[in-house]
C-alpha atoms as a PDB file:
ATOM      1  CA  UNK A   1     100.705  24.501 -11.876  1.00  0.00           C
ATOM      2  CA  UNK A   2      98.361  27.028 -13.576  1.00  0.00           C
ATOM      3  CA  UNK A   3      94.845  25.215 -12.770  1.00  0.00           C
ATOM      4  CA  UNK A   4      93.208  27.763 -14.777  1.00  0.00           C
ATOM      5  CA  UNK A   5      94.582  27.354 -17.618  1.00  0.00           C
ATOM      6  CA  UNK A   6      94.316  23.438 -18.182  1.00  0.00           C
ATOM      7  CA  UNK A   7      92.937  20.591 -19.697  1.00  0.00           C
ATOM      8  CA  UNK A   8      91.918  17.801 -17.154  1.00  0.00           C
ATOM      9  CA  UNK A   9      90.831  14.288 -17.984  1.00  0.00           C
ATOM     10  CA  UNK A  10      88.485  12.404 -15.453  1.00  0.00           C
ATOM     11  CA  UNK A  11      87.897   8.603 -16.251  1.00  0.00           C
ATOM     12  CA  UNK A  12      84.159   8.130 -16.025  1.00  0.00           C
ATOM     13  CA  UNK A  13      80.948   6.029 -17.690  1.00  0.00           C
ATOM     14  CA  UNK A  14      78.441   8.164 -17.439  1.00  0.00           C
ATOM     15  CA  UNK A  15      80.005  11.356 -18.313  1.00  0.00           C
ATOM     16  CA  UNK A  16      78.708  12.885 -14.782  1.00  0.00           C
ATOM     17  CA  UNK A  17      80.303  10.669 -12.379  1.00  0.00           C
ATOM     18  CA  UNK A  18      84.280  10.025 -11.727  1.00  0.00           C
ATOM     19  CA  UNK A  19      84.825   6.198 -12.009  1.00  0.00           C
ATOM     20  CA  UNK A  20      85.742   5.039  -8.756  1.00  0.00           C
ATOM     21  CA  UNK A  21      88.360   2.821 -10.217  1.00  0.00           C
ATOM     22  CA  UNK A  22      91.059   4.365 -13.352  1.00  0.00           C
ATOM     23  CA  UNK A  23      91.771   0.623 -14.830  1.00  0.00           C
ATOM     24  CA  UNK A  24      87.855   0.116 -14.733  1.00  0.00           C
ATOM     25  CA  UNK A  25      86.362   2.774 -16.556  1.00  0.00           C
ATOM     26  CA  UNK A  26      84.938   3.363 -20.124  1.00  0.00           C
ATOM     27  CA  UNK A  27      85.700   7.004 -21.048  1.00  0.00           C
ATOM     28  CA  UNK A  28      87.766   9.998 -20.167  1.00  0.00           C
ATOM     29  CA  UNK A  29      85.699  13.228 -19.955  1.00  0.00           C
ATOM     30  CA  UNK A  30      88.523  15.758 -20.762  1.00  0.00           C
ATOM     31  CA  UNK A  31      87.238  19.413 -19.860  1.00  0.00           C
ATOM     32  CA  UNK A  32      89.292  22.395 -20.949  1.00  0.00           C
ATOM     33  CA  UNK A  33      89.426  25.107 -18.542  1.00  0.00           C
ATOM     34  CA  UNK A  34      90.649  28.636 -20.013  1.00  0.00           C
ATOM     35  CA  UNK A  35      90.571  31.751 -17.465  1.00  0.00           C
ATOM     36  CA  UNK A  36      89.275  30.007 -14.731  1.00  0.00           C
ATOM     37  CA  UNK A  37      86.165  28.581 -16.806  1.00  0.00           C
ATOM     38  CA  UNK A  38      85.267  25.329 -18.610  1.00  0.00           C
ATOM     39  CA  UNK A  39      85.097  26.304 -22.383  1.00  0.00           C
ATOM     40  CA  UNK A  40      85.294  22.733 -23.879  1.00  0.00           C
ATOM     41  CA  UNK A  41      84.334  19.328 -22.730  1.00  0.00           C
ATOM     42  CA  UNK A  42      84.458  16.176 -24.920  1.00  0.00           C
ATOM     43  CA  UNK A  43      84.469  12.129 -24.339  1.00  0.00           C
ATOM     44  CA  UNK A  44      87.181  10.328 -25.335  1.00  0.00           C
ATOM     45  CA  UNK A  45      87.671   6.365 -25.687  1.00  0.00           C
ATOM     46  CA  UNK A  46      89.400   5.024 -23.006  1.00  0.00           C
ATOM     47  CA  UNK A  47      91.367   1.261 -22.965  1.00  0.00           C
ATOM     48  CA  UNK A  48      90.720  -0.853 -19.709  1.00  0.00           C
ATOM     49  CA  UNK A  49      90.515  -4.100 -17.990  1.00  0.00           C
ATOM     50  CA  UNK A  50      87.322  -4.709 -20.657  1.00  0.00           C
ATOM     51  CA  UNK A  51      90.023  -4.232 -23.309  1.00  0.00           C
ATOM     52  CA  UNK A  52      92.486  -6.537 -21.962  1.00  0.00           C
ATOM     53  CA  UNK A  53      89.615  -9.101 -21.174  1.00  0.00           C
ATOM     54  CA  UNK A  54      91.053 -12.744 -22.137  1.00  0.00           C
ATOM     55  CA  UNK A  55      94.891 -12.111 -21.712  1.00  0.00           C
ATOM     56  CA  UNK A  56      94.943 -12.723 -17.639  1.00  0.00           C
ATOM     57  CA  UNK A  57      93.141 -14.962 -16.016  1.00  0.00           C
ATOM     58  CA  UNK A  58      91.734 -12.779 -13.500  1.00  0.00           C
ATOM     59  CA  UNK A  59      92.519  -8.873 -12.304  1.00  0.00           C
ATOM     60  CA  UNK A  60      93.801  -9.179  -8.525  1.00  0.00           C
ATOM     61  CA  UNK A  61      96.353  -6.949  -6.927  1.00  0.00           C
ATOM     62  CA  UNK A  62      99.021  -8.629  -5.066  1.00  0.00           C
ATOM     63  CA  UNK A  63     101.127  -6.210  -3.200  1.00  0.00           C
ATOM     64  CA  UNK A  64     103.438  -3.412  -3.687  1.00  0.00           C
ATOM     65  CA  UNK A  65     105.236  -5.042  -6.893  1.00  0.00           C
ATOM     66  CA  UNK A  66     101.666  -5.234  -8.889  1.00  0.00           C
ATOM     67  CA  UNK A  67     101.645  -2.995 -11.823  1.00  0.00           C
ATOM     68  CA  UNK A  68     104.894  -2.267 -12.516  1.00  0.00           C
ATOM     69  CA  UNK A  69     106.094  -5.266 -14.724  1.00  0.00           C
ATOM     70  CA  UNK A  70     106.595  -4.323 -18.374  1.00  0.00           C
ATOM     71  CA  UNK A  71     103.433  -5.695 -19.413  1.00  0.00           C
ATOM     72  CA  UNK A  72     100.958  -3.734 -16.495  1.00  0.00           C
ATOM     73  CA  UNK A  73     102.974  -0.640 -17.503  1.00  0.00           C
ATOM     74  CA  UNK A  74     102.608  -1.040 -21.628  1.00  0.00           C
ATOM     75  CA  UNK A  75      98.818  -1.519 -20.466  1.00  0.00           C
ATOM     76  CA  UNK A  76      98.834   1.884 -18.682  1.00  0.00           C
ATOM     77  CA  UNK A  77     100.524   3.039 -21.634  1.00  0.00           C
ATOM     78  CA  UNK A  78      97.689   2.140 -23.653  1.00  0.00           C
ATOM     79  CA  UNK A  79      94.687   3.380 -21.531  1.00  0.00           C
ATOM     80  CA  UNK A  80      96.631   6.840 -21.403  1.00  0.00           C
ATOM     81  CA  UNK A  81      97.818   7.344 -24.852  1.00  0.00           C
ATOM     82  CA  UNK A  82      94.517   9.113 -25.740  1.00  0.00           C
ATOM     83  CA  UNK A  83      95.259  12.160 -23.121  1.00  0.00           C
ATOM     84  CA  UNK A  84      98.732  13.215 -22.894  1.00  0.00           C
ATOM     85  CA  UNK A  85      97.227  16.589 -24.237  1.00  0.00           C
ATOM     86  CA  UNK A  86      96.282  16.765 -20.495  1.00  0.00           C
ATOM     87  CA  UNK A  87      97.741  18.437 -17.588  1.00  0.00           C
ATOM     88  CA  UNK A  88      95.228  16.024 -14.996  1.00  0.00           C
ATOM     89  CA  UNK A  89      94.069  12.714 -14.737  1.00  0.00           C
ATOM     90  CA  UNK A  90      91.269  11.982 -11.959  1.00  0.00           C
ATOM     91  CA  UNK A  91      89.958   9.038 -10.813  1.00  0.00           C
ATOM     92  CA  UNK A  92      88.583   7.961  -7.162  1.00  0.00           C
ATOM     93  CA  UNK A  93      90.979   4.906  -7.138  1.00  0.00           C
ATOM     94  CA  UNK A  94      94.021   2.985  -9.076  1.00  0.00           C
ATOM     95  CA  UNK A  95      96.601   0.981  -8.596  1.00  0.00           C
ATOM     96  CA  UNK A  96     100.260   1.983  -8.101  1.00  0.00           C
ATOM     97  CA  UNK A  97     101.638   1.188 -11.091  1.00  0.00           C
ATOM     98  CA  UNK A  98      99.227   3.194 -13.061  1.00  0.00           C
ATOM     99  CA  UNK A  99      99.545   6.305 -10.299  1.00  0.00           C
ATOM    100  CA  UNK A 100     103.311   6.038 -10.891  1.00  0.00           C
ATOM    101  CA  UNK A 101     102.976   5.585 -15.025  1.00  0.00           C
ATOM    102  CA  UNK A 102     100.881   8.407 -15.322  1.00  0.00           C
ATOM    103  CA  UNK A 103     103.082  10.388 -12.714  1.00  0.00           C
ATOM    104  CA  UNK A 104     106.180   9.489 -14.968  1.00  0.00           C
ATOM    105  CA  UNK A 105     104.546  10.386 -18.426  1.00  0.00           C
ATOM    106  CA  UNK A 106     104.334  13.899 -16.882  1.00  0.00           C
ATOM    107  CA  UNK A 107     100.398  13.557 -16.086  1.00  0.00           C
ATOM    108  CA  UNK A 108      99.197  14.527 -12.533  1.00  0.00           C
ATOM    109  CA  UNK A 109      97.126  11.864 -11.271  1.00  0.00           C
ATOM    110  CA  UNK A 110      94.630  12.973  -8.896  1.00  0.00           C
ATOM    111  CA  UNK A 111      92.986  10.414  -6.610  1.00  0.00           C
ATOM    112  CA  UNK A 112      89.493  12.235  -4.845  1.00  0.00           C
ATOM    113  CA  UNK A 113      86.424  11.369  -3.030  1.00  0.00           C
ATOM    114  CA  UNK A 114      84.445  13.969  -5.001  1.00  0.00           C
ATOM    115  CA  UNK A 115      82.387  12.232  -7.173  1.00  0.00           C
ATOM    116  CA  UNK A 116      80.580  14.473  -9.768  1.00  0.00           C
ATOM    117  CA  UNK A 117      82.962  15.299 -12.710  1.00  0.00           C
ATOM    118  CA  UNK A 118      81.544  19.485 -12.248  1.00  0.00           C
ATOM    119  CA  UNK A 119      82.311  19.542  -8.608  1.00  0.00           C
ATOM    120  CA  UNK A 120      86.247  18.314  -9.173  1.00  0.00           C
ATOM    121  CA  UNK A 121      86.868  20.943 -11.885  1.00  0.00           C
ATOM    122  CA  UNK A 122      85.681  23.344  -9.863  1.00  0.00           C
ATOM    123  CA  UNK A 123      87.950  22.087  -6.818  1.00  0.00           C
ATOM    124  CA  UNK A 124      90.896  22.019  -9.434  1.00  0.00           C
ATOM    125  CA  UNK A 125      90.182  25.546 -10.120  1.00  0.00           C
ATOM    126  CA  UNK A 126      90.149  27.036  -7.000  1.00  0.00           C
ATOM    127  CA  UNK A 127      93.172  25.025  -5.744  1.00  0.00           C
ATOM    128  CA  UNK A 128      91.216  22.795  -2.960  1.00  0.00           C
ATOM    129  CA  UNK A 129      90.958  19.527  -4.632  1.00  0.00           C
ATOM    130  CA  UNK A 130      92.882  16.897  -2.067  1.00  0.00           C
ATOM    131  CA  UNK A 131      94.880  14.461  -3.565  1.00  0.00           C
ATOM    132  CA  UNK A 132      94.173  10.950  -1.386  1.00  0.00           C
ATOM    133  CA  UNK A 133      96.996   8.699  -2.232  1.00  0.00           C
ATOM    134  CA  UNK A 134      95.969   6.379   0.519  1.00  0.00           C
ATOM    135  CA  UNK A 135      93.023   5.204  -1.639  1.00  0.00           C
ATOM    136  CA  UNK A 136      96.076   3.968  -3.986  1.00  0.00           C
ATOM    137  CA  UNK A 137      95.742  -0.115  -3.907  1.00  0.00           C
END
């Protein structure tokens, strides 16, 4: 993949920070890299547990199955909808059904321990970002 030449979307709250958890988080901060350089960065809406709030009695995650019923995966459906212009989804955490939604609807999730939104993109870039999968829950 041509990292510098993309558009990446990190889910976020603050604009600054990447949310450590994708089903938690507020906004998508969607940065648009051309030649190796952000030229565009905008906030987008993004759905979430706080949009779902009163259909489940509580969020929990109960094992590998979790996430990938029809229901969990029309809610992943729903928080992504908003960035399938996107090449890269980031977030420092998520489930497995939402890392294998977004992985299906031809998104690369990206799971990191870099926290600052600037620092990422600039991993992305230059090809160093690590993907931690083992912070998948």
């Amino acid at each position: 993949m041509d990292t510098t030449n993309i558009k990446v979307a990190f889910v976020t709250d603050d604009g600054t920070t990447i949310s450590q958890h994708f089903g938690r988080a507020h906004y998508y901060e969607v940065l648009t890299v051309v030649n190796g350089a952000v030229t565009n960065r905008e906030r987008r809406e993004k759905a979430g547990h706080h949009t779902f709030a009163g259909q489940e009695q509580q969020h929990e995650h109960h094992g590998p199955g979790h996430g990938f019923d029809e229901h969990s995966q029309g809610k992943h459906r729903t928080m992504t909808e908003n960035v399938m212009d996107c090449q890269i989804l980031v977030a420092r955490g998520m489930g497995f059904g939402a890392y294998q939604h977004i992985t299906d609807a031809k998104l690369k999730p990206i799971i990191t321990h870099t926290q600052n939104i600037d620092d990422a993109v600039r991993e992305i870039i230059s090809g160093t970002i690590v993907n931690h999968e083992e912070r998948l829950h």
